[in-house]
N, C-alpha and C. Protein backbone atom coordinates (compact mmCIF):
# COMPACT_ATOMS: atom_id res chain seq x y z
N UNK A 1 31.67 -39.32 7.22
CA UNK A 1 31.20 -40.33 8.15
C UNK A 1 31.69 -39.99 9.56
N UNK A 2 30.81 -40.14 10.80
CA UNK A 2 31.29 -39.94 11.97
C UNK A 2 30.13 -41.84 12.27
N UNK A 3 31.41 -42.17 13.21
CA UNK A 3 30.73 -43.39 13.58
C UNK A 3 31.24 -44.06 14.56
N UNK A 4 30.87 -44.35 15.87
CA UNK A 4 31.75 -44.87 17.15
C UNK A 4 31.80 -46.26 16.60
N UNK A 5 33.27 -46.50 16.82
CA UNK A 5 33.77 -47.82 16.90
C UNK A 5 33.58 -48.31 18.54
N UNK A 6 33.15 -49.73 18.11
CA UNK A 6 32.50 -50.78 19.09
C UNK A 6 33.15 -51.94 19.80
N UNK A 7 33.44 -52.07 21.05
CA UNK A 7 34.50 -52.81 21.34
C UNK A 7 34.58 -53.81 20.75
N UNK A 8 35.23 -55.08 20.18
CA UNK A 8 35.17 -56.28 19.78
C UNK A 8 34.25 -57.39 20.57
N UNK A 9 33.56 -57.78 19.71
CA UNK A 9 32.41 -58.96 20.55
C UNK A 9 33.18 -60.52 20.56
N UNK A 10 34.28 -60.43 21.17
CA UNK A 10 34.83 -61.42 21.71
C UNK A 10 36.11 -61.14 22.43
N UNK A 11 36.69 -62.41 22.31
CA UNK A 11 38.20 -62.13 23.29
C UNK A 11 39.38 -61.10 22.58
N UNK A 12 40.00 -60.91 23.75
CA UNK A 12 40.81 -59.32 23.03
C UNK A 12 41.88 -60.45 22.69
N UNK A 13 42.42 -61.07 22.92
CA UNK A 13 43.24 -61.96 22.45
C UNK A 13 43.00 -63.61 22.28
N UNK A 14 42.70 -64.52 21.60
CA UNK A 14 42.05 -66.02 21.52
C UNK A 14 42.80 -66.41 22.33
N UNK A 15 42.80 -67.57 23.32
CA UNK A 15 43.27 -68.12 23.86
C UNK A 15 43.93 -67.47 25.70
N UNK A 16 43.67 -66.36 25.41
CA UNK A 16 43.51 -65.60 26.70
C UNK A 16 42.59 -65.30 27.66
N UNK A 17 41.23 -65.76 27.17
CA UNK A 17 40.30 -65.54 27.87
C UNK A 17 40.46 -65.26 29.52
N UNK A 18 40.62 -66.22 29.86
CA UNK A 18 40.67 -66.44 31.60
C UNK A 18 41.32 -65.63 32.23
N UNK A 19 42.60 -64.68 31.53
CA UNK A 19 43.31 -63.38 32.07
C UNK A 19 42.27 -61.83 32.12
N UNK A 20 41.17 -62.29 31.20
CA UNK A 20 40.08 -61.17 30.78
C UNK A 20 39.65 -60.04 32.23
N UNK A 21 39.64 -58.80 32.59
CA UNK A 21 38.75 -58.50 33.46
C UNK A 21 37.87 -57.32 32.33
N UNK A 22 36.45 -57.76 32.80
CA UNK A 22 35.68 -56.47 31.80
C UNK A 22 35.43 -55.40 32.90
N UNK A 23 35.79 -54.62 31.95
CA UNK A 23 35.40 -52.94 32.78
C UNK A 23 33.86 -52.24 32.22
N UNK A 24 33.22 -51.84 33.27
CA UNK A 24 31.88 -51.36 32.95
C UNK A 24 30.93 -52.19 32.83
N UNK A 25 31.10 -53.47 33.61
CA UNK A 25 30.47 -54.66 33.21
C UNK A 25 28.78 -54.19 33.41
N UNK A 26 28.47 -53.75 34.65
CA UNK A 26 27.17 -53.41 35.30
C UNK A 26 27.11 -51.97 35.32
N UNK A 27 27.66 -51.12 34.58
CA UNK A 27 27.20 -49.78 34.52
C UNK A 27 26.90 -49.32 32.95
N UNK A 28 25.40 -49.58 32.79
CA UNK A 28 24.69 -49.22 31.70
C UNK A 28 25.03 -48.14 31.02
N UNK A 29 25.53 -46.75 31.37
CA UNK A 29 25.81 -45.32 30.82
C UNK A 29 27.37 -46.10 29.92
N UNK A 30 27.78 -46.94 29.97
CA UNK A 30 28.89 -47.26 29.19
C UNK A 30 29.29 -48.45 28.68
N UNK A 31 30.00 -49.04 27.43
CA UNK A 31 29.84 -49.90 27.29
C UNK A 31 31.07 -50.88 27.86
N UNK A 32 30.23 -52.16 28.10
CA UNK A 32 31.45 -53.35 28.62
C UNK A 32 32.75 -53.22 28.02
N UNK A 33 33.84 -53.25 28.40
CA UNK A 33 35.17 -52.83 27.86
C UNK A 33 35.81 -54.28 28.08
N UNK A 34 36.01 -55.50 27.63
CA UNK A 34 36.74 -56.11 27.89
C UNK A 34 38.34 -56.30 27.56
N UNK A 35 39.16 -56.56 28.51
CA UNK A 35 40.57 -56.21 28.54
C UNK A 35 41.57 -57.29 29.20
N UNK A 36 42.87 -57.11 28.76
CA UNK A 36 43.96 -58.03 29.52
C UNK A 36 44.83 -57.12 30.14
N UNK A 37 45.37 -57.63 31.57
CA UNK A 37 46.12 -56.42 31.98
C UNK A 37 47.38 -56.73 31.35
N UNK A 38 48.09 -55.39 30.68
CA UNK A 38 49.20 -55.42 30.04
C UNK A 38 50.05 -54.15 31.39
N UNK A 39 52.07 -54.14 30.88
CA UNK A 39 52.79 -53.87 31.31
C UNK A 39 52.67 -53.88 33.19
N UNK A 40 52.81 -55.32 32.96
CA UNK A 40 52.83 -55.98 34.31
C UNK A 40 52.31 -55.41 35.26
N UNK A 41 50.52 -55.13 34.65
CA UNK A 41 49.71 -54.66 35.45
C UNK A 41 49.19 -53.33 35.79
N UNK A 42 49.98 -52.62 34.90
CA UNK A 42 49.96 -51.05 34.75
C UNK A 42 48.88 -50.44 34.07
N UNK A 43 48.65 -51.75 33.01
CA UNK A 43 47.89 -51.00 32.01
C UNK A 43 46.51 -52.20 31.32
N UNK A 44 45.79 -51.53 30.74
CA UNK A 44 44.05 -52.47 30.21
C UNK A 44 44.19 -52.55 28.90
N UNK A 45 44.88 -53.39 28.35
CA UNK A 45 44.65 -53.58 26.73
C UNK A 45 43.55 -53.80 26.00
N UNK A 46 42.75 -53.01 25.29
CA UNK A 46 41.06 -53.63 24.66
C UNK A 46 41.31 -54.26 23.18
N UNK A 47 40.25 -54.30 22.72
CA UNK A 47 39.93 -54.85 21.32
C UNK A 47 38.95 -54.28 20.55
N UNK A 48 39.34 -53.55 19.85
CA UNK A 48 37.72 -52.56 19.05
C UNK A 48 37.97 -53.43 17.56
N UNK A 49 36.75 -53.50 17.51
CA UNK A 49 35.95 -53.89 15.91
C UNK A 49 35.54 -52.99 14.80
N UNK A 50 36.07 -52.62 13.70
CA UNK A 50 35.36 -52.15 12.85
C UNK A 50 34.43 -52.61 11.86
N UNK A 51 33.23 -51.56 12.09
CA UNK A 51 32.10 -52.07 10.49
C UNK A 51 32.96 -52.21 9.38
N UNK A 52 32.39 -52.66 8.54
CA UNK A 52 32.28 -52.74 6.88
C UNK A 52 33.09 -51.28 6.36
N UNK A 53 31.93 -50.59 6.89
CA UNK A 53 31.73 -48.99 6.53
C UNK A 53 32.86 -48.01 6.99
N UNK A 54 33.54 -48.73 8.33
CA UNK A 54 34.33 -47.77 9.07
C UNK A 54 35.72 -48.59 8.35
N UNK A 55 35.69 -49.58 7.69
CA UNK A 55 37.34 -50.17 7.71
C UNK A 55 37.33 -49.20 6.16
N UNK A 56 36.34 -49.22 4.86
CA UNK A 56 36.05 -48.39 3.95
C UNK A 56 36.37 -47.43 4.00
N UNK A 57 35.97 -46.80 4.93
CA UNK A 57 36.17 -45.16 5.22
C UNK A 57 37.98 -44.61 5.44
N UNK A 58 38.23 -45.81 6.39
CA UNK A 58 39.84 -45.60 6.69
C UNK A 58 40.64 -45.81 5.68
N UNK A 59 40.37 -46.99 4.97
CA UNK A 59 40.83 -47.56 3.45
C UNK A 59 40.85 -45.91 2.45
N UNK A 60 39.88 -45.54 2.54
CA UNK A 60 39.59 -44.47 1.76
C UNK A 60 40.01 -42.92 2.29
N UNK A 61 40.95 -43.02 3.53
CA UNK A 61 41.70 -42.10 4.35
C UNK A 61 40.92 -41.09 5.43
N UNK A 62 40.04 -41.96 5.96
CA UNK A 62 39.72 -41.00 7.29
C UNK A 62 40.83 -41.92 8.30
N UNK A 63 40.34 -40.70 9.42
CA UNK A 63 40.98 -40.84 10.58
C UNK A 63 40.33 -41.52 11.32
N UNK A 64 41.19 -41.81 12.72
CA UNK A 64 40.88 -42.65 13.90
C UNK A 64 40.82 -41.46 14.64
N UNK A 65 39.64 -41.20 15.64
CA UNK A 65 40.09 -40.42 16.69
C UNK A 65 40.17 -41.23 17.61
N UNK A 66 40.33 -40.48 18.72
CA UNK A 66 40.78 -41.42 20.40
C UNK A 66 40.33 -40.42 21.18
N UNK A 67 39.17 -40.28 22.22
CA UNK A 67 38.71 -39.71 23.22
C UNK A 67 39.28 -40.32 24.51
N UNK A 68 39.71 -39.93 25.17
CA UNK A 68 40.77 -40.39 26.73
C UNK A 68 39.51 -39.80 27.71
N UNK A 69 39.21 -40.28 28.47
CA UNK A 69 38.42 -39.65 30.08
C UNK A 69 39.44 -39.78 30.66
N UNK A 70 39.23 -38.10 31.31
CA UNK A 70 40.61 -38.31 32.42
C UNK A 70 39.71 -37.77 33.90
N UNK A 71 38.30 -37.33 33.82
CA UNK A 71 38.01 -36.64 34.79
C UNK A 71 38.38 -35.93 35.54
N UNK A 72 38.83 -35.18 34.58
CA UNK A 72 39.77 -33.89 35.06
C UNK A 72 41.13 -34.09 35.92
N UNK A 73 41.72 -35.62 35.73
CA UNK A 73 42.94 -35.72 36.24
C UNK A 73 43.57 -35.81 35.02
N UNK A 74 44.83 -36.07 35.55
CA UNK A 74 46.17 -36.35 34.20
C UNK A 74 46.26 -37.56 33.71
N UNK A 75 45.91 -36.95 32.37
CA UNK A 75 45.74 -37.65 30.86
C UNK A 75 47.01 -39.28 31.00
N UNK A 76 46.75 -40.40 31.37
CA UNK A 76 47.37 -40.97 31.47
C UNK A 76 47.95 -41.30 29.74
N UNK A 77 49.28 -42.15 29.20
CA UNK A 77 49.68 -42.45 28.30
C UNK A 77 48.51 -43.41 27.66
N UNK A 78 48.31 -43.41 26.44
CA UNK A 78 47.94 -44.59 25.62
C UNK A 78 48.72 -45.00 24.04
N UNK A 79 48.11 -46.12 23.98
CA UNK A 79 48.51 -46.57 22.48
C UNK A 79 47.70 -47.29 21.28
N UNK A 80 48.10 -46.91 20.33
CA UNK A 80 46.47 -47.34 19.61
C UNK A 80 46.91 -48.74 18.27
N UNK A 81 47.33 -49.95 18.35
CA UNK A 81 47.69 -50.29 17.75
C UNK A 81 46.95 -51.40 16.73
N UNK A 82 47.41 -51.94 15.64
CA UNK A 82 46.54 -52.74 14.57
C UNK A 82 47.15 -54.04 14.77
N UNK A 83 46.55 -55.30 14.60
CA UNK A 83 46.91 -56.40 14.56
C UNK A 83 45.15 -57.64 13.93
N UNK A 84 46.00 -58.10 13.00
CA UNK A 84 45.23 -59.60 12.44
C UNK A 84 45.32 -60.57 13.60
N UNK A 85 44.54 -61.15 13.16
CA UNK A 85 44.81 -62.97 14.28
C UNK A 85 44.70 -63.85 13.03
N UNK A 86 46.07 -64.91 13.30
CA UNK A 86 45.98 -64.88 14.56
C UNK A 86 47.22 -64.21 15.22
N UNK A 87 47.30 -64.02 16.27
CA UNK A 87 48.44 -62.94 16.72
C UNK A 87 49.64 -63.49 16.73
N UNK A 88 50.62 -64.02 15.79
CA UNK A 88 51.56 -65.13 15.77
C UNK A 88 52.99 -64.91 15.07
N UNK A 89 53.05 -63.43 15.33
CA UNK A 89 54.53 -62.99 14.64
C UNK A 89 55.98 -62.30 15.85
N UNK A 90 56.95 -62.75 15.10
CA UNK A 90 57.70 -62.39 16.75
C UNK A 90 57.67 -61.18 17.20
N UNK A 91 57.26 -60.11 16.07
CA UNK A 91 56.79 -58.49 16.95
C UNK A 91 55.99 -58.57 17.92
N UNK A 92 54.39 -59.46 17.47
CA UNK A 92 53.69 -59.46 18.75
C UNK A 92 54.39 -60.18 19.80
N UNK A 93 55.12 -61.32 19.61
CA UNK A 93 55.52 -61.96 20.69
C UNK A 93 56.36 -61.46 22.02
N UNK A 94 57.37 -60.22 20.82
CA UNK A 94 58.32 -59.24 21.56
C UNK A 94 57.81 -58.32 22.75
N UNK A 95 56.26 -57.51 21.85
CA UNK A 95 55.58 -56.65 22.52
C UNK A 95 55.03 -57.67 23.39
N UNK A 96 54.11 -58.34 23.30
CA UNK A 96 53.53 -59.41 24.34
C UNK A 96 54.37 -59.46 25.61
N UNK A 97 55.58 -60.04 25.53
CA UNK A 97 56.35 -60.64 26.53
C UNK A 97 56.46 -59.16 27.20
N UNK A 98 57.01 -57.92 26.31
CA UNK A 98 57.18 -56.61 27.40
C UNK A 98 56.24 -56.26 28.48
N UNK A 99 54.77 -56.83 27.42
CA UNK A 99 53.95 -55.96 28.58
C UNK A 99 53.48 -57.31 29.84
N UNK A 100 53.60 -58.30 29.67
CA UNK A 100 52.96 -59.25 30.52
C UNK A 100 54.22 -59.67 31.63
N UNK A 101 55.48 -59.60 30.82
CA UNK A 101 56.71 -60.57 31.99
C UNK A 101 56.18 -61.36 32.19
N UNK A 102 55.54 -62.55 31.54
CA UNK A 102 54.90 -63.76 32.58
C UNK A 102 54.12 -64.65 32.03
N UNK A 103 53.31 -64.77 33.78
CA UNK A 103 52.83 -65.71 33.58
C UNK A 103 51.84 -66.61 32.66
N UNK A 104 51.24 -65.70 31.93
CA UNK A 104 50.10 -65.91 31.03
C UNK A 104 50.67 -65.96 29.15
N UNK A 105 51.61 -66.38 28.79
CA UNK A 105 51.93 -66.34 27.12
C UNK A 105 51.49 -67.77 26.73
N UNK A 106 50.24 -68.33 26.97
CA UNK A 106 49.50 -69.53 26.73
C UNK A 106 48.35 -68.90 25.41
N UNK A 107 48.89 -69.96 24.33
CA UNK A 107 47.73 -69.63 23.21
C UNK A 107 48.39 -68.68 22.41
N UNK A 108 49.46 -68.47 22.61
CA UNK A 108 50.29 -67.77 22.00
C UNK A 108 51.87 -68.68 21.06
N UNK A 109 51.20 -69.52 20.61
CA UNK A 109 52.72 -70.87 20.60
C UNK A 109 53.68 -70.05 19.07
N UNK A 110 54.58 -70.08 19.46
CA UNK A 110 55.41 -69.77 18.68
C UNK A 110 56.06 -71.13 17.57
């Protein structure tokens, strides 16, 4: 199986909405990327969705790849991580608080 995974057709985090900026909103050659800015602004956290077929496939031991555009600059850092919702355990809360410092941990109740 080769099969592009599709950003998530909703909020990258529930209750975060209003922190949302989408990237690629009006440029057709790519798709809408919606995101929260994480590590106090440094960085675009997304939300990808898997099919049926693609969570199967992984279940059944394929891989994830990760394509980076760097346009021929330097490969900035990324991270590729898994999480259920709702997002409500003190790991996420830990990571949460690292990358935001702030103002926005609403919808997140501990």
């Amino acid at each position: 199986m080769f099969d592009i995974v599709e950003p998530h057709d909703g909020p990258v985090v529930v209750g975060l909405e209003k922190f949302e900026t989408v990237y690629a909103k009006d440029q057709p050659q790519y798709r809408p990327l919606r995101t929260l800015p994480g590590r106090k602004g440094d960085s675009a956290i997304a939300r990808f969705h898997f099919s049926d077929a693609q969570r199967k496939a992984i279940a059944d031991g394929a891989d994830i790849y990760l394509e980076l555009l760097h346009f021929g600059g330097p490969l900035a850092p990324s991270l590729i991580m898994v999480m259920s919702e709702p997002a409500d355990t003190d790991t996420f809360r830990s990571w949460w608080k690292a990358q935001t410092g702030g103002p926005y941990q609403v919808g997140v109740a501990k």
